[in-house]
C-alpha atoms as a PDB file:
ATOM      1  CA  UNK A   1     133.723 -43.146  14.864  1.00  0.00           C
ATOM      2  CA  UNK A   2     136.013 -45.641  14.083  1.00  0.00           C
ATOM      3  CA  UNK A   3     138.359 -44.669  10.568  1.00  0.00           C
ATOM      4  CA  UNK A   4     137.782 -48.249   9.158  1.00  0.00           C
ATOM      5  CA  UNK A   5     134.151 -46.953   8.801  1.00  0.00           C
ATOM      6  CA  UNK A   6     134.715 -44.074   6.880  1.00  0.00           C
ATOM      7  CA  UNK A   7     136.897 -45.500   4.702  1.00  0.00           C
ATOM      8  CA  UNK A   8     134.518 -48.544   4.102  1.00  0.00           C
ATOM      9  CA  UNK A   9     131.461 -45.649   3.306  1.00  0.00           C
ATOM     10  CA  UNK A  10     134.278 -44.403   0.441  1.00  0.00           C
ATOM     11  CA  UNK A  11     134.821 -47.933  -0.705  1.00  0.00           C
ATOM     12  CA  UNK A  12     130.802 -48.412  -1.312  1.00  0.00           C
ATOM     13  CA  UNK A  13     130.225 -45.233  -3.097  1.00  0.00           C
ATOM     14  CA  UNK A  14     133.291 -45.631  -5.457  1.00  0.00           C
ATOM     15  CA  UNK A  15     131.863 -49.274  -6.009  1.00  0.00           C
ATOM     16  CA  UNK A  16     128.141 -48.293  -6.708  1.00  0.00           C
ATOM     17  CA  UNK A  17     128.995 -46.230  -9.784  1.00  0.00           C
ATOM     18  CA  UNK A  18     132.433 -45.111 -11.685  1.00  0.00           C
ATOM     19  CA  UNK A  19     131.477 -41.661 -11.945  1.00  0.00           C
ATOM     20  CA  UNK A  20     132.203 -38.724  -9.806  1.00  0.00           C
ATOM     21  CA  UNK A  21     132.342 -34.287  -9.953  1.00  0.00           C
ATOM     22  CA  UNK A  22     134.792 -32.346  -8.236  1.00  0.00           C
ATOM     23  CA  UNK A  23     134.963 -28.796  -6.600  1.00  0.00           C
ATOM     24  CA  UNK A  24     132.780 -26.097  -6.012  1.00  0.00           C
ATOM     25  CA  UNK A  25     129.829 -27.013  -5.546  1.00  0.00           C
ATOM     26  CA  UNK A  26     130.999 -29.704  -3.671  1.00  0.00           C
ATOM     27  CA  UNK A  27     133.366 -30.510  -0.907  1.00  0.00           C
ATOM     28  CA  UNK A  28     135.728 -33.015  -2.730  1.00  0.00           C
ATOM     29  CA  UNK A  29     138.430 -31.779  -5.204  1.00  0.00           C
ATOM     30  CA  UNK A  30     139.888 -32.736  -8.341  1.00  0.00           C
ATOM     31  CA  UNK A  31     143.569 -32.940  -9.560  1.00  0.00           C
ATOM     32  CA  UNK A  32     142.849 -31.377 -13.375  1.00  0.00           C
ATOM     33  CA  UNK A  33     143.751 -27.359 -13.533  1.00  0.00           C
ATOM     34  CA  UNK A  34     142.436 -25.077 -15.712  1.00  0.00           C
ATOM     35  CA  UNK A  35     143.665 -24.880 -19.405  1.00  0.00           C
ATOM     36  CA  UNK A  36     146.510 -22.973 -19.576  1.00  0.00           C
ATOM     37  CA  UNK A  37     145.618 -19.314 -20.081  1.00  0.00           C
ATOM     38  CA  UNK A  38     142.101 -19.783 -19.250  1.00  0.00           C
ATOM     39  CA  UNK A  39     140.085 -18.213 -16.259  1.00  0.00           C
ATOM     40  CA  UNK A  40     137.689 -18.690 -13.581  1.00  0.00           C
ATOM     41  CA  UNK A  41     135.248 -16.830 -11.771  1.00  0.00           C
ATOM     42  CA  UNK A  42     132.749 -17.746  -9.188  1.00  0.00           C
ATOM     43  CA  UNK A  43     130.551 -15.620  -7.028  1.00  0.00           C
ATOM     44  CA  UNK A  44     128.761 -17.981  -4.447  1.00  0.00           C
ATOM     45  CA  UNK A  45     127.508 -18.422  -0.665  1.00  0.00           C
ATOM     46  CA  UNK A  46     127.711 -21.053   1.261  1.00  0.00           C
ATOM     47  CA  UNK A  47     127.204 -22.763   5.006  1.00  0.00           C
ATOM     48  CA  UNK A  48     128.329 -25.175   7.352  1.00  0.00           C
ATOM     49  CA  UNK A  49     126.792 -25.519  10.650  1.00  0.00           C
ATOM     50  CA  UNK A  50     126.662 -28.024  13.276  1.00  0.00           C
ATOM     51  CA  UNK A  51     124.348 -27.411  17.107  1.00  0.00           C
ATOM     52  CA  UNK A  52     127.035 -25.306  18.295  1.00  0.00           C
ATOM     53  CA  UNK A  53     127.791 -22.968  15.325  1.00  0.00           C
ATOM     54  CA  UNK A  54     126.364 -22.407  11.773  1.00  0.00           C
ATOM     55  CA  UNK A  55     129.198 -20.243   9.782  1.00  0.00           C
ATOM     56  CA  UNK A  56     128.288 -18.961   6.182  1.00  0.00           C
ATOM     57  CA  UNK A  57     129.907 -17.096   3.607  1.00  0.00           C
ATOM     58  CA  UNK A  58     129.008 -14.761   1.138  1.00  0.00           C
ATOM     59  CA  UNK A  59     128.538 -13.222  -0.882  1.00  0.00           C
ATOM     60  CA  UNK A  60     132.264 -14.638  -1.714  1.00  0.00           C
ATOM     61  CA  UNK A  61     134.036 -14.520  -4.994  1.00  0.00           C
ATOM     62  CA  UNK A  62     136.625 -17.067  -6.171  1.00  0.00           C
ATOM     63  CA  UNK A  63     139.018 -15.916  -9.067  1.00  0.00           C
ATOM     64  CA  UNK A  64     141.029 -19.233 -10.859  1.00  0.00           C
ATOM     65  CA  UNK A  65     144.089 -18.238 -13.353  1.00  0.00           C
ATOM     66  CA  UNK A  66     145.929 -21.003 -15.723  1.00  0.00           C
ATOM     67  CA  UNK A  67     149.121 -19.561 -15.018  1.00  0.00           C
ATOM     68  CA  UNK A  68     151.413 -22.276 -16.250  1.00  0.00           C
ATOM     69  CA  UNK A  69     150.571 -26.003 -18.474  1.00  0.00           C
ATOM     70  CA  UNK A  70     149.033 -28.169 -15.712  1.00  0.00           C
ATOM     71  CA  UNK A  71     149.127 -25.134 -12.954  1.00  0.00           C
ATOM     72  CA  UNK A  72     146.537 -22.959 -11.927  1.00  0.00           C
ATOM     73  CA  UNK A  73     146.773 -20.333  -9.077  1.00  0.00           C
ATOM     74  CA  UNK A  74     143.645 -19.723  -7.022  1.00  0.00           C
ATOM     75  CA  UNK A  75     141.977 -16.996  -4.517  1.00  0.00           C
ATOM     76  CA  UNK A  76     139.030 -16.841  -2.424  1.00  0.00           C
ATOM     77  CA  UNK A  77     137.924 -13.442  -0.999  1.00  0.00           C
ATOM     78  CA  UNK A  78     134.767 -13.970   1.336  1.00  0.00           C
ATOM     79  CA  UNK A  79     132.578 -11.916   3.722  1.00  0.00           C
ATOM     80  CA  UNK A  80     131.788 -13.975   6.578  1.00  0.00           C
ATOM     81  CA  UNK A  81     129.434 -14.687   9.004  1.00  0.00           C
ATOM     82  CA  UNK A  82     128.638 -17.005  12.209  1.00  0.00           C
ATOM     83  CA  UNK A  83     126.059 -18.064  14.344  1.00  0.00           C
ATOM     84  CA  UNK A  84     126.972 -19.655  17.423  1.00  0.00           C
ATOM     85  CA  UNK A  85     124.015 -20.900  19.504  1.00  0.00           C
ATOM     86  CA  UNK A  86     125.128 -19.431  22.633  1.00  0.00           C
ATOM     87  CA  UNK A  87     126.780 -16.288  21.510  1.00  0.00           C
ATOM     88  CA  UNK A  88     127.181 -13.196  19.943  1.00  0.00           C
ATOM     89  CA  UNK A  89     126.594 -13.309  15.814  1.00  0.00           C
ATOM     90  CA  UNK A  90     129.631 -11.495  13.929  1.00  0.00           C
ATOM     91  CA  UNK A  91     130.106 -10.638  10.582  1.00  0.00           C
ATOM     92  CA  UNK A  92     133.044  -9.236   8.359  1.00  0.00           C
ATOM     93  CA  UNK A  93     136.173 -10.544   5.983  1.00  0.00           C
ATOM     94  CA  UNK A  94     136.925 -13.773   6.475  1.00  0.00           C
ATOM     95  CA  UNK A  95     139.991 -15.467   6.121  1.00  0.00           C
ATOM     96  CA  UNK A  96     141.206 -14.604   2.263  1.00  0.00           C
ATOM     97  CA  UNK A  97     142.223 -18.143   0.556  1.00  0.00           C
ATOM     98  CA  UNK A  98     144.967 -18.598  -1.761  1.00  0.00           C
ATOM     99  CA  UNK A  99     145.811 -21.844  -3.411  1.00  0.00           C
ATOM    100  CA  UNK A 100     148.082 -23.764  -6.294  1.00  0.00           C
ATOM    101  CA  UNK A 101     146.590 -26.564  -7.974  1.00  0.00           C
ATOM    102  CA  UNK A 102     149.585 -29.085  -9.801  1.00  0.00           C
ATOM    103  CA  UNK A 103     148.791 -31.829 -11.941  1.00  0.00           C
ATOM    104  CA  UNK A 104     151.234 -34.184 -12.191  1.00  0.00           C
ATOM    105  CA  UNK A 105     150.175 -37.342 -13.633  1.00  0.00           C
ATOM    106  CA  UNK A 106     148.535 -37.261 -16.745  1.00  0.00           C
ATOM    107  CA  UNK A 107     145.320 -39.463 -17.047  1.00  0.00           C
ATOM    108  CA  UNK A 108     145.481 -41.965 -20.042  1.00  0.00           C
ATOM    109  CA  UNK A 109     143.031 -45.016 -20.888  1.00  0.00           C
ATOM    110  CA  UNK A 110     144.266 -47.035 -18.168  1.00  0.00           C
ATOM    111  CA  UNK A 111     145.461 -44.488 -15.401  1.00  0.00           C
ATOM    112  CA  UNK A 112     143.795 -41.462 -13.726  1.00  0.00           C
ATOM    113  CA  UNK A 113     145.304 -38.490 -13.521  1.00  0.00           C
ATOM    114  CA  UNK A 114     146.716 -37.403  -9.977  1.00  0.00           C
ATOM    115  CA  UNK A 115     147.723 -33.834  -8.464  1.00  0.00           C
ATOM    116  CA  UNK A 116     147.231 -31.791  -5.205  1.00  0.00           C
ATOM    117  CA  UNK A 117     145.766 -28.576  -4.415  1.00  0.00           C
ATOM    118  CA  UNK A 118     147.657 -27.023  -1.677  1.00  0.00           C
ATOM    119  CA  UNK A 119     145.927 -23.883  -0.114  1.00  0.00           C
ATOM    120  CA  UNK A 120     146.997 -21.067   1.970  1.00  0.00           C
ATOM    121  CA  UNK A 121     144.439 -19.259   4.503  1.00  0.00           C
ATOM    122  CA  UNK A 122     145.466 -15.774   5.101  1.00  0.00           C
ATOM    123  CA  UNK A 123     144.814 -14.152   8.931  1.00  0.00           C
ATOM    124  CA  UNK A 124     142.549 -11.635   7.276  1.00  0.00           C
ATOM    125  CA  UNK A 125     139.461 -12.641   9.229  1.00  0.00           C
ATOM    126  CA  UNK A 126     139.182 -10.974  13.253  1.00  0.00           C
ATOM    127  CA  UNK A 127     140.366 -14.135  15.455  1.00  0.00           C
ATOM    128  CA  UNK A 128     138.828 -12.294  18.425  1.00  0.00           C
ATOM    129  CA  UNK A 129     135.301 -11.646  16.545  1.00  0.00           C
ATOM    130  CA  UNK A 130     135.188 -15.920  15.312  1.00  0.00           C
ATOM    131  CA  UNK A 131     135.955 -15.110  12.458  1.00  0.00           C
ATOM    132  CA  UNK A 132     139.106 -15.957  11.406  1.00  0.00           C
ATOM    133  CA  UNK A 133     142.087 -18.346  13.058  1.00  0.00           C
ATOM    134  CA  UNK A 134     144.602 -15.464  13.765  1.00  0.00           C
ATOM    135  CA  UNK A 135     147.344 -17.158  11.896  1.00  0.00           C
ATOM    136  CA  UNK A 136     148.173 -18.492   8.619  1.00  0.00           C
ATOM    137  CA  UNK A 137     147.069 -22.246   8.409  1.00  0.00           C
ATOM    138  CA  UNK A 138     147.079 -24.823   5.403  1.00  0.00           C
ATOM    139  CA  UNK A 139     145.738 -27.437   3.264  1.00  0.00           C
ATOM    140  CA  UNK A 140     147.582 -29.934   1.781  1.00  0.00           C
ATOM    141  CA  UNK A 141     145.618 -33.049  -0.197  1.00  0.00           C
ATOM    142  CA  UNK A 142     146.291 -35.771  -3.245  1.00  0.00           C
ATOM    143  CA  UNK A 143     143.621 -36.093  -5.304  1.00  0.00           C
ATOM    144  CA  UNK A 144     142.856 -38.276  -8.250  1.00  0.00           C
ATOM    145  CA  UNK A 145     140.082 -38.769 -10.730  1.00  0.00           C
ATOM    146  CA  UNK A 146     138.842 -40.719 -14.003  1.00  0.00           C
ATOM    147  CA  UNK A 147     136.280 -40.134 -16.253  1.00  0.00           C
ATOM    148  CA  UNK A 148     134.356 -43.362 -18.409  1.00  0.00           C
ATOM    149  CA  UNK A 149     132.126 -41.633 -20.976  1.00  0.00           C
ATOM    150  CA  UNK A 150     129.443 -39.469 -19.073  1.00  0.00           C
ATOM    151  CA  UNK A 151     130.591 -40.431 -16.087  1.00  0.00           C
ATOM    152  CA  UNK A 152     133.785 -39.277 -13.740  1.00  0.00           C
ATOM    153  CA  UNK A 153     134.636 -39.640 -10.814  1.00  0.00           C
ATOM    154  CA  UNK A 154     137.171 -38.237  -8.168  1.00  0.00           C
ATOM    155  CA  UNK A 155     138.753 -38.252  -5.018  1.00  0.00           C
ATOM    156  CA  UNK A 156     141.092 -38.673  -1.898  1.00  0.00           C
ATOM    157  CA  UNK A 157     142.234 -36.624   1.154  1.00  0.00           C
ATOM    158  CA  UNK A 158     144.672 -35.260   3.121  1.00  0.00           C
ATOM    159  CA  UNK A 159     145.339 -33.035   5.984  1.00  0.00           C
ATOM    160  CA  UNK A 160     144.376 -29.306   7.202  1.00  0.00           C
ATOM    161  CA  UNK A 161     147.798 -27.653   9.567  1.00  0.00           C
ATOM    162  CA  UNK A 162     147.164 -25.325  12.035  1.00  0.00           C
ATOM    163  CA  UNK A 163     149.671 -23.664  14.621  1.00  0.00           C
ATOM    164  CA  UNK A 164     146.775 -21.986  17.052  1.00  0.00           C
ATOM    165  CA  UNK A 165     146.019 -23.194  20.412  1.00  0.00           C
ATOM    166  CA  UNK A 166     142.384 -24.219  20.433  1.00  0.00           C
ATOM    167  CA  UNK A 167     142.624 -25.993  17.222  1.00  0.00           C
ATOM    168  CA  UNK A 168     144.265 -29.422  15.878  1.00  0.00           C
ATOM    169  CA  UNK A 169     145.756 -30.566  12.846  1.00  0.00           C
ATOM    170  CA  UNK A 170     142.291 -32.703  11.174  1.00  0.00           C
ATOM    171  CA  UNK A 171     142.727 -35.432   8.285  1.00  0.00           C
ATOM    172  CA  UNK A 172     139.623 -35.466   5.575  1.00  0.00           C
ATOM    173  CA  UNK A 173     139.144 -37.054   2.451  1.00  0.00           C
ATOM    174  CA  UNK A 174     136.204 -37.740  -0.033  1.00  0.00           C
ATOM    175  CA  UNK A 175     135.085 -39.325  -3.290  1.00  0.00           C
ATOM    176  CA  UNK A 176     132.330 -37.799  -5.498  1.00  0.00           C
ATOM    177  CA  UNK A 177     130.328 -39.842  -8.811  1.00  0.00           C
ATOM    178  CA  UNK A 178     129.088 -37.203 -11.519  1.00  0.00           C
ATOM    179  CA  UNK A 179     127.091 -37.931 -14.864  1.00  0.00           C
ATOM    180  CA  UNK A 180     125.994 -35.873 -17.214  1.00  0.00           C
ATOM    181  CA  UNK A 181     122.509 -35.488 -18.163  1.00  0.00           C
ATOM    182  CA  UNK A 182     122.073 -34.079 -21.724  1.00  0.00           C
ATOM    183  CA  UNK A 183     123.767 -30.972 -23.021  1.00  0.00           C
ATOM    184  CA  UNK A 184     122.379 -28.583 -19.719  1.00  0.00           C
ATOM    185  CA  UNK A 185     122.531 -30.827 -15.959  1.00  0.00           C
ATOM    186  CA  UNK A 186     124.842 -32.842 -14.550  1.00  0.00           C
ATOM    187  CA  UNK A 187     124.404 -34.505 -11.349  1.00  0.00           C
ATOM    188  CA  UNK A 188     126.340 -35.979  -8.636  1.00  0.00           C
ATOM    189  CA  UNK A 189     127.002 -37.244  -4.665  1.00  0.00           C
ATOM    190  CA  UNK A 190     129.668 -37.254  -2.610  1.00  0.00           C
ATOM    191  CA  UNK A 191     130.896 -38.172   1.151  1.00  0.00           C
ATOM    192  CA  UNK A 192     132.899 -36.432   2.979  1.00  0.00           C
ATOM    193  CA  UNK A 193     134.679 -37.043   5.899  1.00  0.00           C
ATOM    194  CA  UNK A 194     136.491 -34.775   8.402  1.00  0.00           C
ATOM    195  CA  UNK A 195     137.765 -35.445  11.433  1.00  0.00           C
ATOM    196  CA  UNK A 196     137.854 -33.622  15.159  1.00  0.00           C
ATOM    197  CA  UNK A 197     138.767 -29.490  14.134  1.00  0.00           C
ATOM    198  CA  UNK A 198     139.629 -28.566  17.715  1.00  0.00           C
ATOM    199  CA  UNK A 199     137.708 -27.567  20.540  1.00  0.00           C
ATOM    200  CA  UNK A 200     137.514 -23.361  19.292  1.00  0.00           C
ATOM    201  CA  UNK A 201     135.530 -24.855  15.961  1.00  0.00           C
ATOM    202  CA  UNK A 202     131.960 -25.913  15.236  1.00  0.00           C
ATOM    203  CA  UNK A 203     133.615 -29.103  14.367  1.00  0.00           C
ATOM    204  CA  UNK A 204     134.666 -30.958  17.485  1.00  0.00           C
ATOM    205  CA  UNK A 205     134.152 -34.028  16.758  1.00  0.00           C
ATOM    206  CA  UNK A 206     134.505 -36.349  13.287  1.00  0.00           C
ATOM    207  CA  UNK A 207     131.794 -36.626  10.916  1.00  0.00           C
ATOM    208  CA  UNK A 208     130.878 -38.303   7.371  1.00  0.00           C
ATOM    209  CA  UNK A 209     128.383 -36.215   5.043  1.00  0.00           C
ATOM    210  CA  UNK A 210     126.438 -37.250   2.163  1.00  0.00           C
ATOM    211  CA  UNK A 211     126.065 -34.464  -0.151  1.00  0.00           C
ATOM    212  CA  UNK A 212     123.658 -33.952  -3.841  1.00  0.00           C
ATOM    213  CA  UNK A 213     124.203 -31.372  -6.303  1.00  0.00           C
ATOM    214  CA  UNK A 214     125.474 -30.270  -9.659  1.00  0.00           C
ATOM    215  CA  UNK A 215     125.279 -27.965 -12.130  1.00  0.00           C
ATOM    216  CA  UNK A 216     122.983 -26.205 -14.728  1.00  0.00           C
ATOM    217  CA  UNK A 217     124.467 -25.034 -18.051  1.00  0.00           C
ATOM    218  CA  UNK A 218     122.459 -22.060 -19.505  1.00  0.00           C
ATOM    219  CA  UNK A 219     122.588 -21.028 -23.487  1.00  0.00           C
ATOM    220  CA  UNK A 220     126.338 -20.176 -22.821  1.00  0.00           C
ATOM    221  CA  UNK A 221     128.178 -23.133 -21.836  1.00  0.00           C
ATOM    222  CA  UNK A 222     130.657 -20.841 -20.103  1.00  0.00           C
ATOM    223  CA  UNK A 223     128.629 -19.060 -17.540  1.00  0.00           C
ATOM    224  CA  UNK A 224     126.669 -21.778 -15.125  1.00  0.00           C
ATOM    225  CA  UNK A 225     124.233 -22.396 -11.852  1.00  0.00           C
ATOM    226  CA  UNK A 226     126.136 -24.382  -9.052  1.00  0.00           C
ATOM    227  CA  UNK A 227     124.107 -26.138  -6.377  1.00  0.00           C
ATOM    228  CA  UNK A 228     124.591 -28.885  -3.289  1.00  0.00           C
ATOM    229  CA  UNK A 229     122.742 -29.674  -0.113  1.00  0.00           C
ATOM    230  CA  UNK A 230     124.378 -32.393   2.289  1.00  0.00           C
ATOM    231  CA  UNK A 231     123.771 -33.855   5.870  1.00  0.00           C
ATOM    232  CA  UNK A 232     126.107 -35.572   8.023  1.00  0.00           C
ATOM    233  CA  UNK A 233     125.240 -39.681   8.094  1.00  0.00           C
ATOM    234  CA  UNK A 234     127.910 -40.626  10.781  1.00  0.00           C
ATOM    235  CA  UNK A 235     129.472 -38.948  13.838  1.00  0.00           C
ATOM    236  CA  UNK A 236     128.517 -35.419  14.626  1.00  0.00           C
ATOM    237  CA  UNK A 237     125.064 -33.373  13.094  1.00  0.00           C
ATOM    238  CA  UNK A 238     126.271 -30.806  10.498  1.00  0.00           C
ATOM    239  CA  UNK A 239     124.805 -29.308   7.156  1.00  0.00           C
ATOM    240  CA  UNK A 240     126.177 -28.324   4.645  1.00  0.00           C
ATOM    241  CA  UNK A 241     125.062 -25.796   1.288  1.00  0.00           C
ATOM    242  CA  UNK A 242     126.527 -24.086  -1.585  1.00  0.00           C
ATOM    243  CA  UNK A 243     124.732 -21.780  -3.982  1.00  0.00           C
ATOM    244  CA  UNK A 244     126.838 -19.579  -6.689  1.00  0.00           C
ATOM    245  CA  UNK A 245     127.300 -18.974 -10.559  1.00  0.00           C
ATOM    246  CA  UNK A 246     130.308 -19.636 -12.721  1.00  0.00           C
ATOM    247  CA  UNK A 247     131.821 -18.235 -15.399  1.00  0.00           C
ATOM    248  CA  UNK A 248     134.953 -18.992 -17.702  1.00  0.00           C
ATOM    249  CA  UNK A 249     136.986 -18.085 -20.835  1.00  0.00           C
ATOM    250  CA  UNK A 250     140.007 -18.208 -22.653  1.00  0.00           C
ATOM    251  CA  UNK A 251     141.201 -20.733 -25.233  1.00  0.00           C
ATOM    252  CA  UNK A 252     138.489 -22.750 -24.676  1.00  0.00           C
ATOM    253  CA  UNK A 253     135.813 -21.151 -22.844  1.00  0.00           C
ATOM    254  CA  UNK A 254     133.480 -23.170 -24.450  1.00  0.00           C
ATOM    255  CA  UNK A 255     134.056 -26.104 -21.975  1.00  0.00           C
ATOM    256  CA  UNK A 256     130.397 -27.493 -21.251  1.00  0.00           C
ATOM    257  CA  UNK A 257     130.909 -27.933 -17.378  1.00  0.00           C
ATOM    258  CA  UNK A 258     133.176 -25.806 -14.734  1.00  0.00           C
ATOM    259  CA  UNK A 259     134.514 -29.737 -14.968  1.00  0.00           C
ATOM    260  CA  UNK A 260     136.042 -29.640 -18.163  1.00  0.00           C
ATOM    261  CA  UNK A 261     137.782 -26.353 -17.169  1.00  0.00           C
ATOM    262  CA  UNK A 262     138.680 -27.083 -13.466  1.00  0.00           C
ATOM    263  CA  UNK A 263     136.519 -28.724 -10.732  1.00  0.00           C
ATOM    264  CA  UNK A 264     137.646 -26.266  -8.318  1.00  0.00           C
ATOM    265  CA  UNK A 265     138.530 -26.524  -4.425  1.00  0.00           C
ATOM    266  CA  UNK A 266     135.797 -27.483  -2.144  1.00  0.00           C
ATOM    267  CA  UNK A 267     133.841 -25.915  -1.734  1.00  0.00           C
ATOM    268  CA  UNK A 268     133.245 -23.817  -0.037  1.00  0.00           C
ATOM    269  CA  UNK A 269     131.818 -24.291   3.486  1.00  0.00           C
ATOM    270  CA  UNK A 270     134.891 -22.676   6.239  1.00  0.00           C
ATOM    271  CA  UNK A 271     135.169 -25.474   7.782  1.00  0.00           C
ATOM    272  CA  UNK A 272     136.452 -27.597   5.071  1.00  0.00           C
ATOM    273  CA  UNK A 273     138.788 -24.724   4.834  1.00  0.00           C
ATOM    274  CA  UNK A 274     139.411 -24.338   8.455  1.00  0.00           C
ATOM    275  CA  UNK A 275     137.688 -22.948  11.697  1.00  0.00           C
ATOM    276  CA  UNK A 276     135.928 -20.624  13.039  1.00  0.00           C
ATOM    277  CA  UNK A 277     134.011 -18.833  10.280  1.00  0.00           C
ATOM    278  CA  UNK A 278     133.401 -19.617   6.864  1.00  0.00           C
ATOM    279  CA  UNK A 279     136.638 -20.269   4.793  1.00  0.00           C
END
């Protein structure tokens, strides 16, 4: 699949509506931390599978901290699980994911706000068992995002680093729309590209998803349902699903979406994250 195709899929989403949501449940991140001294917590599953391999996680927490103005530190503890199609099935720890999300560009009228989410995948998952890498490897993306009235919308990309034979360094990069519906649901899509993970992952060669979800707000605004389905559109099969609750308080725990808090790092799924398992 030639690049100039992806990006042209990113271009017509971004053009069909100014509107977009970021982080779990979806793939795509945001740049906008948590409030300062405010807190996150998530428990979730989730899956990504292609034919060769379906990984999952969960049941997974995810912890978020406003540690500093415009800084939040982040960690993922999963159980994993995979389910290779001509293999043995494993299950255990998977790789523990720690992450700091910097804003640096404040959004104004005119301008979006931009930051980057850099994340750190600890060698806590068995390499030998699928599922973990066996060493530490990274994230490193730019996102940006803008919000018009009910509407936001978010994006970019960047690169996953890995230093383990059998994988390869892999660009991705998305762009979501979100509206809100009313006081309770808000709604929005996303694609998602990724390219080739290596020839050890379910993810050998490139593909583009198109993913639905949201969230549902119950009677407290600060504890929430998270939900997304997608299917690849270009390049190789995969699926992709994310089910978990949210909570959050602090200063001002009565944010009416995780988005107003923090749209927290994608998701979810381990490959987004990295190979073999989930996260």
């Amino acid at each position: 699949m030639k690049q100039s195709s992806v990006w042209a899929g990113l271009a017509v989403v971004f053009a069909a509506s100014t509107a977009a949501l970021a982080g779990p449940p979806f793939q795509t991140d945001d740049p906008e931390p948590i409030d300062f001294r405010n807190y996150e917590f998530y428990t979730f599953a989730s899956s990504d599978g292609t034919p060769l391999e379906t990984d999952t996680e969960g049941p997974a927490i995810e912890f978020n901290w406003g540690a500093a103005p415009n800084l939040h530190l982040h960690v993922i503890v999963p159980a994993a699980a995979i389910f290779p199609a001509d293999a043995p099935r494993a299950f255990g720890i998977g790789d523990i994911e720690l992450g700091i999300k910097y804003r640096f560009v404040q959004e104004t009228k005119h301008r979006p706000q931009i930051g980057t989410f850099t994340m750190f995948e600890i060698p806590t998952g068995s390499a030998p068992r699928g599922l973990g890498v066996g060493k530490t490897w990274y994230k490193v993306p730019l996102w940006a995002q803008k919000s018009f009235g009910p509407w936001t919308t978010y994006g970019g990309g960047g690169v996953t680093v890995f230093s383990v034979p059998g994988y390869r360094n892999y660009p991705f990069a998305g762009w979501l729309v979100q509206r809100d519906f009313g006081k309770k649901w808000t709604l929005g899509e996303e694609i998602f590209y990724h390219g080739p993970e290596g020839p050890l992952a379910p993810q050998t060669r490139p593909s583009t998803l198109v993913d639905v979800g949201g969230y549902y707000k119950f009677r407290d605004p600060g504890f929430q349902l998270l939900f997304c389905y997608g299917h690849s559109a270009i390049g190789q099969t995969e699926n992709y699903a994310y089910l978990g609750l949210y909570w959050t308080w602090g200063k001002k725990a009565d944010s009416d979406k995780p988005g107003d808090q923090d749209k927290p790092p994608a998701g979810a799924a381990f490959n987004r994250l990295g190979p073999p398992g989930p996260l």
